[in-house]
N, C-alpha and C. Protein backbone atom coordinates (compact mmCIF):
# COMPACT_ATOMS: atom_id res chain seq x y z
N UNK A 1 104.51 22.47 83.58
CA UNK A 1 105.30 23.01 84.68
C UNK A 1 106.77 23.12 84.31
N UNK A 2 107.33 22.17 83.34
CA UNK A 2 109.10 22.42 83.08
C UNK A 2 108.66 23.30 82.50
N UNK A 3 107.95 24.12 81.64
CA UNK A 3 108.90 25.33 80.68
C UNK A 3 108.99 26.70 81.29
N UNK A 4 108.14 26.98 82.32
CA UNK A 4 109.08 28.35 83.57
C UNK A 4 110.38 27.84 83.96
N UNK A 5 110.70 26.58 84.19
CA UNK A 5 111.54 26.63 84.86
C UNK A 5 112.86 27.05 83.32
N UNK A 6 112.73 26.34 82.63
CA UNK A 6 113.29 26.98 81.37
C UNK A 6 114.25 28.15 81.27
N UNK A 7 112.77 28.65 81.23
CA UNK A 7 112.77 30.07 80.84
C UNK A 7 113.40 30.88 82.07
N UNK A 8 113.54 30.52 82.99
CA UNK A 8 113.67 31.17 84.10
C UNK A 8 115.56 30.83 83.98
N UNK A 9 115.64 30.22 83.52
CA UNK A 9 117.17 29.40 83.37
C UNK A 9 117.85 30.17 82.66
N UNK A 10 116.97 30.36 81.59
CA UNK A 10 117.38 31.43 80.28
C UNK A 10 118.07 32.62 80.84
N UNK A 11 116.80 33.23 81.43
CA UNK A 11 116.99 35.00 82.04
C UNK A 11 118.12 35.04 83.22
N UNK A 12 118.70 33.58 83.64
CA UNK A 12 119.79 33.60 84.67
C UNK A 12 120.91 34.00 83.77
N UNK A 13 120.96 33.36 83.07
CA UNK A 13 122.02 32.95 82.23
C UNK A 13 122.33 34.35 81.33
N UNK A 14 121.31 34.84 80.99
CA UNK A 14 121.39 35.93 80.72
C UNK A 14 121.83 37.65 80.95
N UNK A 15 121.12 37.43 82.01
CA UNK A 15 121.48 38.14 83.36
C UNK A 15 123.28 37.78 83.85
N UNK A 16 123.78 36.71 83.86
CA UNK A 16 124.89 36.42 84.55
C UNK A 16 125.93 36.74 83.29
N UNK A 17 125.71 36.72 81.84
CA UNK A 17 126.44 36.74 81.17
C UNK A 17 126.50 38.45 80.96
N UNK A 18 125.39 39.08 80.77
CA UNK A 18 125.47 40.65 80.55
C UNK A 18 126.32 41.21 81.83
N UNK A 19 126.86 40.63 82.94
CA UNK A 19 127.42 41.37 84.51
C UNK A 19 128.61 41.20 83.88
N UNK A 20 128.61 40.09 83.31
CA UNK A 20 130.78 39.84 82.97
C UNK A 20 130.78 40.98 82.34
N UNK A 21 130.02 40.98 80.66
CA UNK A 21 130.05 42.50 79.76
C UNK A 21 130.23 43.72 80.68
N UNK A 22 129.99 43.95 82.09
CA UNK A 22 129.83 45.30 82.34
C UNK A 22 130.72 45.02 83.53
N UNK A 23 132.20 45.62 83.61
CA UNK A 23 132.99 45.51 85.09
C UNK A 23 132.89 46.74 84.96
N UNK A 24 132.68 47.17 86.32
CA UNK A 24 132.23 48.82 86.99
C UNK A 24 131.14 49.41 86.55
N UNK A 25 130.41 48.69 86.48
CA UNK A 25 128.89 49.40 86.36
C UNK A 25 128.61 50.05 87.37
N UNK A 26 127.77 51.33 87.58
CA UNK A 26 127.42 51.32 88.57
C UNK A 26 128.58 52.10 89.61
N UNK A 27 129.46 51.62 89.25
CA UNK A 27 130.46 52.46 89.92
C UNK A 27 130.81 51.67 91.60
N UNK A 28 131.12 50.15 91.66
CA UNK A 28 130.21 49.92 93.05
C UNK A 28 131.62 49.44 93.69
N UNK A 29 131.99 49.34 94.87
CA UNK A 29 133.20 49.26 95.55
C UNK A 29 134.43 48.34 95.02
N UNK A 30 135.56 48.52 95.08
CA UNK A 30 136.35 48.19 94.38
C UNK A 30 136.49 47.95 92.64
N UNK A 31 135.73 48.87 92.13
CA UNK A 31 135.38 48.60 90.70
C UNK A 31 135.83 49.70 90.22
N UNK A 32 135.96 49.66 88.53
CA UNK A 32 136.60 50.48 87.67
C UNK A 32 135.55 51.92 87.44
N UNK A 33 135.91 53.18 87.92
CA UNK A 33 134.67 53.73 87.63
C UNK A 33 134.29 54.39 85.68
N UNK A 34 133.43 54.49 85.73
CA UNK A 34 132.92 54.88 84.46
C UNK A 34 133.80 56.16 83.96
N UNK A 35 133.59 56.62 82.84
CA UNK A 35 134.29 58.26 82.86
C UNK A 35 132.63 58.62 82.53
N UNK A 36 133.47 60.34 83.31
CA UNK A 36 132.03 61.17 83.44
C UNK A 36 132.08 61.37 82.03
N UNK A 37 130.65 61.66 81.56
CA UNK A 37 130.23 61.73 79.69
C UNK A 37 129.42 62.73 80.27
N UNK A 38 129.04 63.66 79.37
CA UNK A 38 127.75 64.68 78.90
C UNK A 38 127.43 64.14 77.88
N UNK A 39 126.12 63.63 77.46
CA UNK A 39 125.52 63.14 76.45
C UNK A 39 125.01 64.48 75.05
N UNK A 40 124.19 64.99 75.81
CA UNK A 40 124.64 66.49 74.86
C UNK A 40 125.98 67.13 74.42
N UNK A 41 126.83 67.57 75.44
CA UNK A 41 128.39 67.56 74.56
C UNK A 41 128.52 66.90 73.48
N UNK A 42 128.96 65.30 73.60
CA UNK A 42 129.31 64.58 73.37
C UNK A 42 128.64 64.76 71.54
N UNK A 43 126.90 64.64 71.79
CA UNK A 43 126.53 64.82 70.75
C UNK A 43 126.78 66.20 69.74
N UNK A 44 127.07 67.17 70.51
CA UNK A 44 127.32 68.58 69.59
C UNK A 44 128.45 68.14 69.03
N UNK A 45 129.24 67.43 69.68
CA UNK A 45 130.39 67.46 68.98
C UNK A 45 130.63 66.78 67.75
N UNK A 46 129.95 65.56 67.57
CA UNK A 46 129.27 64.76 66.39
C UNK A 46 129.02 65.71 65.65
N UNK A 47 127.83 66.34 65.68
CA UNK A 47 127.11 67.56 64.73
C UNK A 47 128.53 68.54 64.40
N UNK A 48 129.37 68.88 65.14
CA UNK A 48 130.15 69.96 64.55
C UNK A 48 130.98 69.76 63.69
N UNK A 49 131.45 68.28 63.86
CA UNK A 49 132.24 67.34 63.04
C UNK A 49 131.95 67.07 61.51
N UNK A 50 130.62 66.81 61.62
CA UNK A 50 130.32 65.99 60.33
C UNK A 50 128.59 66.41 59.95
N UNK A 51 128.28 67.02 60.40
CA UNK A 51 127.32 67.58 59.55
C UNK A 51 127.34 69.54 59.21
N UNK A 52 127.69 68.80 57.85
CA UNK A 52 128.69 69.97 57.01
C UNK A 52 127.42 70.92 56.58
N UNK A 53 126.28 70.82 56.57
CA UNK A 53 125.28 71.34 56.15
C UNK A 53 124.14 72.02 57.10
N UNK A 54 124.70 71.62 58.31
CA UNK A 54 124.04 72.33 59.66
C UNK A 54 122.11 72.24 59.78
N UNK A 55 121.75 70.55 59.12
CA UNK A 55 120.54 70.64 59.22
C UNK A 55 120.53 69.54 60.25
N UNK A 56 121.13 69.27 61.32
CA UNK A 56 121.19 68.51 62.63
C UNK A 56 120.87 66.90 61.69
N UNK A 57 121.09 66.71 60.57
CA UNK A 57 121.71 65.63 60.69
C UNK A 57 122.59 64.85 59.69
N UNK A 58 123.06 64.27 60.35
CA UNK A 58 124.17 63.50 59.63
C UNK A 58 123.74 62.68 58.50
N UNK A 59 123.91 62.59 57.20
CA UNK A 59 122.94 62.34 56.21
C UNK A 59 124.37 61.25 55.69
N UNK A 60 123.51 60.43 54.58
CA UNK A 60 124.33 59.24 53.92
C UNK A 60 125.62 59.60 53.57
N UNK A 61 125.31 60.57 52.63
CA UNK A 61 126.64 61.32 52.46
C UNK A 61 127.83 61.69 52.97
N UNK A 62 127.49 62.38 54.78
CA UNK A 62 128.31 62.85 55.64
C UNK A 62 129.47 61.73 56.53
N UNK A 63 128.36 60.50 56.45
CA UNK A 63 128.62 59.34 56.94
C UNK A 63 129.45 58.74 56.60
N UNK A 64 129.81 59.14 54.96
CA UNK A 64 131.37 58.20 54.29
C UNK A 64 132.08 58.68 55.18
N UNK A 65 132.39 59.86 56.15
CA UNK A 65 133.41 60.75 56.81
C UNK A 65 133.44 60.14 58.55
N UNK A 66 132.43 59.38 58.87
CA UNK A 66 132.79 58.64 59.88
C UNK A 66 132.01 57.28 60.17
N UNK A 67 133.68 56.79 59.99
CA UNK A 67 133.48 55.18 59.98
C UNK A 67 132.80 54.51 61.54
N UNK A 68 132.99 55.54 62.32
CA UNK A 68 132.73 54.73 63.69
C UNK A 68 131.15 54.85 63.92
N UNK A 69 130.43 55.70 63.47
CA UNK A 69 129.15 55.77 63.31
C UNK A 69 128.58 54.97 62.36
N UNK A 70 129.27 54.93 60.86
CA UNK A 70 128.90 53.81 59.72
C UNK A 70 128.61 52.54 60.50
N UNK A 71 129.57 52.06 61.68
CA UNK A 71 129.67 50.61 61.31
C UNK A 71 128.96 50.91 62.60
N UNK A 72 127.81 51.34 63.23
CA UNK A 72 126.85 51.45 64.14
C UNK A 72 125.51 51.90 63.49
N UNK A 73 125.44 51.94 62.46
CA UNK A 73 124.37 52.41 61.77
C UNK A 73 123.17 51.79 62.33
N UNK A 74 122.70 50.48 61.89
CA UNK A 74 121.97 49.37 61.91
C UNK A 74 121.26 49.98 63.51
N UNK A 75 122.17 50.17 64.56
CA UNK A 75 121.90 50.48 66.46
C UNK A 75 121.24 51.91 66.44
N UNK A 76 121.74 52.43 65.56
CA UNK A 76 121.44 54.34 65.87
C UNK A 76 120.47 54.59 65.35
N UNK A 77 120.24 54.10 63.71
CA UNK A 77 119.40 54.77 63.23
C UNK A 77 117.68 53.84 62.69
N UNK A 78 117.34 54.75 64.26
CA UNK A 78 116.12 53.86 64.99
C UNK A 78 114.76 54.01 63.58
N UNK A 79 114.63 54.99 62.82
CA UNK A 79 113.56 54.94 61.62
C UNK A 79 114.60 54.21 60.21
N UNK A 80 115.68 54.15 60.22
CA UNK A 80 115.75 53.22 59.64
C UNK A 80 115.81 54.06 58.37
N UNK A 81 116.10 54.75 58.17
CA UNK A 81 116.31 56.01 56.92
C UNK A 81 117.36 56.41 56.05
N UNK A 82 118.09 55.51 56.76
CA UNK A 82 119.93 56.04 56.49
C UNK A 82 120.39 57.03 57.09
N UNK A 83 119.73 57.93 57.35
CA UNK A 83 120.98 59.07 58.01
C UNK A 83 120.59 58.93 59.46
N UNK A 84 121.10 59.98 60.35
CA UNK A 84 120.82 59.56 61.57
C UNK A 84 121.22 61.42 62.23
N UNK A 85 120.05 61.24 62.74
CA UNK A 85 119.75 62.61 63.44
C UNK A 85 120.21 62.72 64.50
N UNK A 86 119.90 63.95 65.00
CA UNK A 86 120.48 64.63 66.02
C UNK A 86 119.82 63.78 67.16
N UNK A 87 118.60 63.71 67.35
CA UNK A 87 117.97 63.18 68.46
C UNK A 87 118.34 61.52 68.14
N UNK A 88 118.73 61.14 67.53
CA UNK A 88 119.36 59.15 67.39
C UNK A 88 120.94 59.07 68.03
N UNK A 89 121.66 60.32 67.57
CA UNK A 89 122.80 60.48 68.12
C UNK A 89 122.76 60.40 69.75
N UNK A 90 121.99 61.59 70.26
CA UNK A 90 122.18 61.70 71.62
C UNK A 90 121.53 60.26 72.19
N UNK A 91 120.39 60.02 71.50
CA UNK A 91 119.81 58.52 72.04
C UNK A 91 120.78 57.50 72.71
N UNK A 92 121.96 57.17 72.10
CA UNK A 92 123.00 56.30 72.16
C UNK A 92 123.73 57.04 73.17
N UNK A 93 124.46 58.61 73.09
CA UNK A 93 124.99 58.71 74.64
C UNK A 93 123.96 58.76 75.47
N UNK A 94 123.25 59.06 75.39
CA UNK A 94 122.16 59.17 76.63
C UNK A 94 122.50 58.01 77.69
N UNK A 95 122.30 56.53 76.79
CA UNK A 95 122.44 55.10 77.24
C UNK A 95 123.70 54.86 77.67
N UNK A 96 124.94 55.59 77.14
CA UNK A 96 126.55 55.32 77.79
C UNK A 96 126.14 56.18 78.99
N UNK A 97 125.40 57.13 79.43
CA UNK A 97 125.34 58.08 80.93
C UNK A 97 124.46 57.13 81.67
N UNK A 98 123.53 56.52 81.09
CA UNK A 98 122.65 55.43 81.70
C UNK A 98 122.98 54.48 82.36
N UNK A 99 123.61 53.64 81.82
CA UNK A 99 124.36 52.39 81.90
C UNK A 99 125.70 52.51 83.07
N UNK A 100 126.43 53.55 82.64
CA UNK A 100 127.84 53.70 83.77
C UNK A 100 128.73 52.50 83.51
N UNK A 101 128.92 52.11 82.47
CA UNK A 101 129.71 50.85 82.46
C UNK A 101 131.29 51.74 82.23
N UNK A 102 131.90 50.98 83.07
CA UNK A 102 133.25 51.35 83.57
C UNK A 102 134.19 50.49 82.22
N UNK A 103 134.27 49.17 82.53
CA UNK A 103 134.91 48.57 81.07
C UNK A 103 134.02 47.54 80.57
N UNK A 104 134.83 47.35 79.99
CA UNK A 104 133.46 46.11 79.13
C UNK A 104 134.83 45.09 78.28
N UNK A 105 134.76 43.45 78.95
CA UNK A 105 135.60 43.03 78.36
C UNK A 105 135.28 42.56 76.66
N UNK A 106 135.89 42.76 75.84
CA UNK A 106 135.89 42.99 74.37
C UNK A 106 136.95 42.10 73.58
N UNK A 107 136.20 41.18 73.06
CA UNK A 107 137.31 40.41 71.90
C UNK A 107 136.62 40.48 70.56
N UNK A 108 137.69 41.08 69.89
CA UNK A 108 137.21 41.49 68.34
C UNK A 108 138.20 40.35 67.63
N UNK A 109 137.01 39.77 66.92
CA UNK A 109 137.95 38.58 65.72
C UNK A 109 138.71 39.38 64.12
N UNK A 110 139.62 39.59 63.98
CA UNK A 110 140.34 40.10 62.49
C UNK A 110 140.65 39.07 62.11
N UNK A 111 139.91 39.19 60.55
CA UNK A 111 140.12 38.34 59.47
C UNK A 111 140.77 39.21 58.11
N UNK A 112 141.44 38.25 57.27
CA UNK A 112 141.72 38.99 55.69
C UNK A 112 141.20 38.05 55.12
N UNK A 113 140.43 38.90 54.03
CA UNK A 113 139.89 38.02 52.82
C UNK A 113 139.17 36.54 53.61
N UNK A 114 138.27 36.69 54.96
CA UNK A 114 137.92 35.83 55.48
C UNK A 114 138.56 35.30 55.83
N UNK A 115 140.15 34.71 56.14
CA UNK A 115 140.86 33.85 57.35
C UNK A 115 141.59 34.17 58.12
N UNK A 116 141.31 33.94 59.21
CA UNK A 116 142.01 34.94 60.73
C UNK A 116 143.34 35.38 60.35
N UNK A 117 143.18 36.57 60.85
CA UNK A 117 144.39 37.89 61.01
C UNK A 117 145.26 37.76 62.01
N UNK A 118 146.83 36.53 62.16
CA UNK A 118 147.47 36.42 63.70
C UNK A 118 148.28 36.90 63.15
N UNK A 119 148.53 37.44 64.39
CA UNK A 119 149.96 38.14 65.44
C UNK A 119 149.68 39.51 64.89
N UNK A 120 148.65 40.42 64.71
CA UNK A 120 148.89 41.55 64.17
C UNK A 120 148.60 41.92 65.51
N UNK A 121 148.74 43.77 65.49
CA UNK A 121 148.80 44.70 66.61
C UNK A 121 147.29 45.28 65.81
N UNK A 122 146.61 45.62 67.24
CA UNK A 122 145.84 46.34 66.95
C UNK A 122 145.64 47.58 67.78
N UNK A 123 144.89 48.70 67.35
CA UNK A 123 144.56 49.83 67.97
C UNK A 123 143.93 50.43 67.60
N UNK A 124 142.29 50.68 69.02
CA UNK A 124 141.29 51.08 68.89
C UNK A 124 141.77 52.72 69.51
N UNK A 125 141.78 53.66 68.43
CA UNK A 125 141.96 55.00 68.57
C UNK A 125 140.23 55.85 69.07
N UNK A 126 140.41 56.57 70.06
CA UNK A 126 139.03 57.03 70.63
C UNK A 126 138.76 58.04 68.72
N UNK A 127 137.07 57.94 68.42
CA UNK A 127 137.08 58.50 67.52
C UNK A 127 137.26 60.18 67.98
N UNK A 128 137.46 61.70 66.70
CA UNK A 128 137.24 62.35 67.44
C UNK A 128 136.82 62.82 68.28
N UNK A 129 135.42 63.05 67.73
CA UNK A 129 134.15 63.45 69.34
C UNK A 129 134.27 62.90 70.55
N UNK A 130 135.71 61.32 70.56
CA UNK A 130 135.12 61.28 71.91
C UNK A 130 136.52 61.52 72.62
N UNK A 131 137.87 62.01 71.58
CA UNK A 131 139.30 62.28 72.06
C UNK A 131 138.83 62.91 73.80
N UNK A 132 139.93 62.30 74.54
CA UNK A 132 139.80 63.04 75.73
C UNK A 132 138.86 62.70 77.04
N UNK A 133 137.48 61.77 76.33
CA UNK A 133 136.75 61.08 77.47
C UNK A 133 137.34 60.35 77.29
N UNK A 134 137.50 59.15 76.57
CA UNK A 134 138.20 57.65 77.12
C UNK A 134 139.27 57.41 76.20
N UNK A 135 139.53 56.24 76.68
CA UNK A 135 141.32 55.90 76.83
C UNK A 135 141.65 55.25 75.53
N UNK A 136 142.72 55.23 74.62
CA UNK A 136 142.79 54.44 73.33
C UNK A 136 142.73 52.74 74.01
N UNK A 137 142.76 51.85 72.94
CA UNK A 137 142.32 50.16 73.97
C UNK A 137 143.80 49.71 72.94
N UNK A 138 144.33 48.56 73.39
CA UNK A 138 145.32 48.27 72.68
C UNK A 138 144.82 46.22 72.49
N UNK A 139 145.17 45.56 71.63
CA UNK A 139 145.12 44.26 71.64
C UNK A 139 146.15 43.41 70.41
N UNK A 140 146.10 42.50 70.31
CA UNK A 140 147.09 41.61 69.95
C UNK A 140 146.45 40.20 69.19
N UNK A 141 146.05 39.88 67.99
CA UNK A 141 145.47 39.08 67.11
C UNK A 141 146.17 37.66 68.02
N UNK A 142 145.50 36.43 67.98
CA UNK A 142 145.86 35.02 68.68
C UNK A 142 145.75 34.47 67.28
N UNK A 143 146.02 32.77 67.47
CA UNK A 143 145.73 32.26 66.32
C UNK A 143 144.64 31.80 65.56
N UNK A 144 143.65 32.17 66.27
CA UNK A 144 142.34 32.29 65.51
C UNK A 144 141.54 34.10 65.35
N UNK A 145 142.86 35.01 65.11
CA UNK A 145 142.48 36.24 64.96
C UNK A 145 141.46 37.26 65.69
N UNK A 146 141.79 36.50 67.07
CA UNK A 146 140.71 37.33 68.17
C UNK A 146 141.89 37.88 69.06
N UNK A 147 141.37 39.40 69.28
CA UNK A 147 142.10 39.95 70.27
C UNK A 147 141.08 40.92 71.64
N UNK A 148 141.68 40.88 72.64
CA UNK A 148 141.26 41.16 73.89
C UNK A 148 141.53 42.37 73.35
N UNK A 149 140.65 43.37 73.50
CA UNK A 149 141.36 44.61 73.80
C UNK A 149 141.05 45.06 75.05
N UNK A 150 142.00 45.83 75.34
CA UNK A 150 142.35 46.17 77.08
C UNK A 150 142.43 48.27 76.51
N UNK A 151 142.07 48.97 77.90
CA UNK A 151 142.10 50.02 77.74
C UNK A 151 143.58 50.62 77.93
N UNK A 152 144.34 51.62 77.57
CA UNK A 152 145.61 51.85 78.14
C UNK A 152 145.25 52.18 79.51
N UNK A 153 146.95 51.47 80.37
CA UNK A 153 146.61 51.27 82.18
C UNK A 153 145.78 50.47 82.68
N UNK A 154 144.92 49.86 81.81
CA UNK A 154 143.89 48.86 82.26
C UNK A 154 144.23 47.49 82.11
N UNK A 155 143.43 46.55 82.78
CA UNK A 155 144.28 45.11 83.03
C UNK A 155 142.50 44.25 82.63
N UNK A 156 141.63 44.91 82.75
CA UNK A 156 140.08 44.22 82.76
C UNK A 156 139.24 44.11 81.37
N UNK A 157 139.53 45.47 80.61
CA UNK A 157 138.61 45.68 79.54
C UNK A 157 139.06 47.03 78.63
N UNK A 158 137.81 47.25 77.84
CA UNK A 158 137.80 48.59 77.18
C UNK A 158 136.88 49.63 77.59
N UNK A 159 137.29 50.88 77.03
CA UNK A 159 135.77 51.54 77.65
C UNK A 159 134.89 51.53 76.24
N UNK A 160 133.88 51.86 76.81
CA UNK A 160 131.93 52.07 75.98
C UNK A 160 132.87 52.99 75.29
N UNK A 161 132.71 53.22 74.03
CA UNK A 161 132.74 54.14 72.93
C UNK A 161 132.88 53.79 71.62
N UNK A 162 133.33 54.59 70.84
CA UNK A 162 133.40 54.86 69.35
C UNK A 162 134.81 55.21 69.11
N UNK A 163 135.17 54.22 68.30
CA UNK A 163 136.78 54.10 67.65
C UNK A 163 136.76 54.52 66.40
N UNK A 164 138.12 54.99 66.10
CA UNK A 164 138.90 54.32 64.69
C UNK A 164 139.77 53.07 64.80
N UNK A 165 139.68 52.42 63.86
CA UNK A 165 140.51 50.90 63.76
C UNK A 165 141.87 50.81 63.19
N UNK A 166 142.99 50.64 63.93
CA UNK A 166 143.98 50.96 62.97
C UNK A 166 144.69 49.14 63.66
N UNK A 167 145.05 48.72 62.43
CA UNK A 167 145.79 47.13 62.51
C UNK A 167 147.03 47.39 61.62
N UNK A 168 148.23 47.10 62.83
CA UNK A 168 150.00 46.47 61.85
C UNK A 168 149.79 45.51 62.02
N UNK A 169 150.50 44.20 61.23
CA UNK A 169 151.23 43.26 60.89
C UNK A 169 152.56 43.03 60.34
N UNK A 170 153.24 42.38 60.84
CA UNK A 170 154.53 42.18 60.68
C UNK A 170 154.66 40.60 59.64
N UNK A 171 153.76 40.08 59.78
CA UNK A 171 153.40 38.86 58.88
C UNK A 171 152.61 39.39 57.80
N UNK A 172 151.51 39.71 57.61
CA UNK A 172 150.54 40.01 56.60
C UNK A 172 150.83 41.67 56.29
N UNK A 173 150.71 41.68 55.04
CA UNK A 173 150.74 43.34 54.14
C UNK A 173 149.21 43.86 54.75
N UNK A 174 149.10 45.18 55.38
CA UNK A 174 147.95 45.67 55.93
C UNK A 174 148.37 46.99 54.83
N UNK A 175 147.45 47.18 54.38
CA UNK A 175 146.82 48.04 53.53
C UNK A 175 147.12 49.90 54.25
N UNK A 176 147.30 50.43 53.49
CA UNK A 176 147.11 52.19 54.71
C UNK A 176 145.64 52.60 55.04
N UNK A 177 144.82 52.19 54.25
CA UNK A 177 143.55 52.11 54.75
C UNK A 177 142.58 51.68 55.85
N UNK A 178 143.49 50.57 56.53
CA UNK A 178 143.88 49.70 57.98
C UNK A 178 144.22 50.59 58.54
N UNK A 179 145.01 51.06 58.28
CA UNK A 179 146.04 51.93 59.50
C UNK A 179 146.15 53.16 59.88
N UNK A 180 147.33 53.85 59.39
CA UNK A 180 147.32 55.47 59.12
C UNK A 180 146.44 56.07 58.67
N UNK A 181 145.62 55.51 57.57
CA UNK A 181 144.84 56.36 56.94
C UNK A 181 143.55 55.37 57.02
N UNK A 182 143.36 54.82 58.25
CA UNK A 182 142.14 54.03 58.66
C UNK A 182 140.53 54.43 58.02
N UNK A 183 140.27 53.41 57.32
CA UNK A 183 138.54 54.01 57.35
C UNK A 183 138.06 52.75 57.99
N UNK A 184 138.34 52.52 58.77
CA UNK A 184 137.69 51.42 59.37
C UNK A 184 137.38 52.24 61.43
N UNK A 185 136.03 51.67 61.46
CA UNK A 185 135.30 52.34 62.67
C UNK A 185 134.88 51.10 63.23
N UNK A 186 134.53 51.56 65.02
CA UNK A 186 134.34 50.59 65.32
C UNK A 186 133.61 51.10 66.71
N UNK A 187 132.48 50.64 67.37
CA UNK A 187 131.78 50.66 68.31
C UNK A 187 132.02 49.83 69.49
N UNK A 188 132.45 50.01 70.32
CA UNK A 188 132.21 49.28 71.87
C UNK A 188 131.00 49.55 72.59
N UNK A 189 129.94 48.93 71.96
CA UNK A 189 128.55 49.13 72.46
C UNK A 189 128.22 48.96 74.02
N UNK A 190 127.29 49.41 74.57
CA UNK A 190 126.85 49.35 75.83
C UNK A 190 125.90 48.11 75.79
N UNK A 191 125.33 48.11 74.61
CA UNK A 191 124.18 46.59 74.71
C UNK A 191 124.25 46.45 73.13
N UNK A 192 123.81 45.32 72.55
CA UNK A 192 124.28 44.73 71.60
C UNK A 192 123.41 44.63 70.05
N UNK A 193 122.69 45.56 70.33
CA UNK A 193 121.03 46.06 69.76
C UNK A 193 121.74 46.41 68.31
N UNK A 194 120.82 45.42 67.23
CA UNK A 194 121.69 45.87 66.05
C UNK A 194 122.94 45.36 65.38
N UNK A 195 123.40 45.28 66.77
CA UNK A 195 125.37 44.69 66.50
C UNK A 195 125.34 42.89 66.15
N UNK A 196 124.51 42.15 67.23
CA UNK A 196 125.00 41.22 67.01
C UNK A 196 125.85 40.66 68.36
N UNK A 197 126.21 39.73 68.39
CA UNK A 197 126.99 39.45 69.44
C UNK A 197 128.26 39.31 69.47
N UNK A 198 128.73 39.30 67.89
CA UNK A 198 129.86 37.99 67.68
C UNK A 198 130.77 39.86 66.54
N UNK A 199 131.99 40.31 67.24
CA UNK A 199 132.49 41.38 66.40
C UNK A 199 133.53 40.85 65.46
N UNK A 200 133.38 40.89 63.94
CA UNK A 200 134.25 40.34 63.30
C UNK A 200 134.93 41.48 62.53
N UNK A 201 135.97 41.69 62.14
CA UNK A 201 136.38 42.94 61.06
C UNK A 201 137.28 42.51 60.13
N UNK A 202 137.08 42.31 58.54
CA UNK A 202 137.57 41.80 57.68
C UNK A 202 138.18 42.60 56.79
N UNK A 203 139.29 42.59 56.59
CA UNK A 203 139.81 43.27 55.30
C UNK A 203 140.72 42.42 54.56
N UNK A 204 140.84 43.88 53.26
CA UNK A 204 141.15 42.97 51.48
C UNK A 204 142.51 42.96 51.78
């Protein structure tokens, strides 16, 4: 007879921790609302971007060209093939139109060479495809190299999407590869499939 009750403890806990992840779901009174997405748009626009070869999909190759999909690979690409098609792409907005999550509070840990990254600035730039639906997120490294990121105008969270990663430091030498000339990508997932729970981003 204890192990329902268990288990039942589990799925609370579970349940209560995925509601914090999602402020304005749903869209429900006094809450942050979602931005409207077209999941098809959204996806053509992927395809127009980066698959240079017009066979609907984004192949290993195309992928050195976007980091914010690279470092979502593992979530998208459901056969597991390396590249990731047209129908894996829309799969994932489909689930940001699904879901309606308005913000989603987000702490990303930066490390160099493995030991936390403080006092740097960070900024999650919307990747192209998604310029124009949601908002760039801004955050600030602590002393164990975790930063909140917050959406611009926002006081709660970030929105669901797909970044570029760009990090200054005024203490530590950040590379242009960090920054201006970022290849570093980054996902604000809707659910955690693939990802992991725990977002760490390390550079040389």
């Amino acid at each position: 007879m204890g192990k329902p009750s268990i288990n039942m403890r589990q799925i609370f806990i579970i349940f209560f921790l995925g509601s914090l992840a999602c402020i304005g779901c749903n869209n429900g009174p006094g809450r942050v609302a979602a931005p409207k997405l077209d999941a098809e748009e959204i996806t053509d626009r992927v395809m127009q971007e980066f698959d240079k070869n017009l066979d609907s999909v984004v192949d290993s190759d195309e992928l050195e060209e976007a980091p914010s999909l690279r470092y979502s690979l593992k979530a998208l690409d459901k056969n597991e093939n390396g590249d990731l098609e047209r129908a894996e792409i829309l799969e994932r907005f489909n689930l940001y139109v699904q879901l309606k999550i308005g913000l989603s509070r987000k702490f990303i840990q930066f490390t160099k060479r493995g030991k936390p990254l403080t006092d740097a600035e960070v900024l999650l730039e919307p990747a192209p495809f998604m310029e124009g639906l949601i908002e760039p997120a801004r955050g600030k490294t602590g002393p164990q190299g975790y930063a909140l990121m917050l959406a611009e105008n926002q006081s709660l969270g970030a929105r669901t999407g797909f970044y570029r990663v760009k990090i200054t430091s005024a203490k530590d030498k950040v590379d242009a590869k960090y920054n201006e000339n970022t290849e570093l990508g980054f996902e604000i997932a809707p659910i955690t499939d693939g990802l992991g729970t725990e977002s760490i981003i390390d550079i040389k």
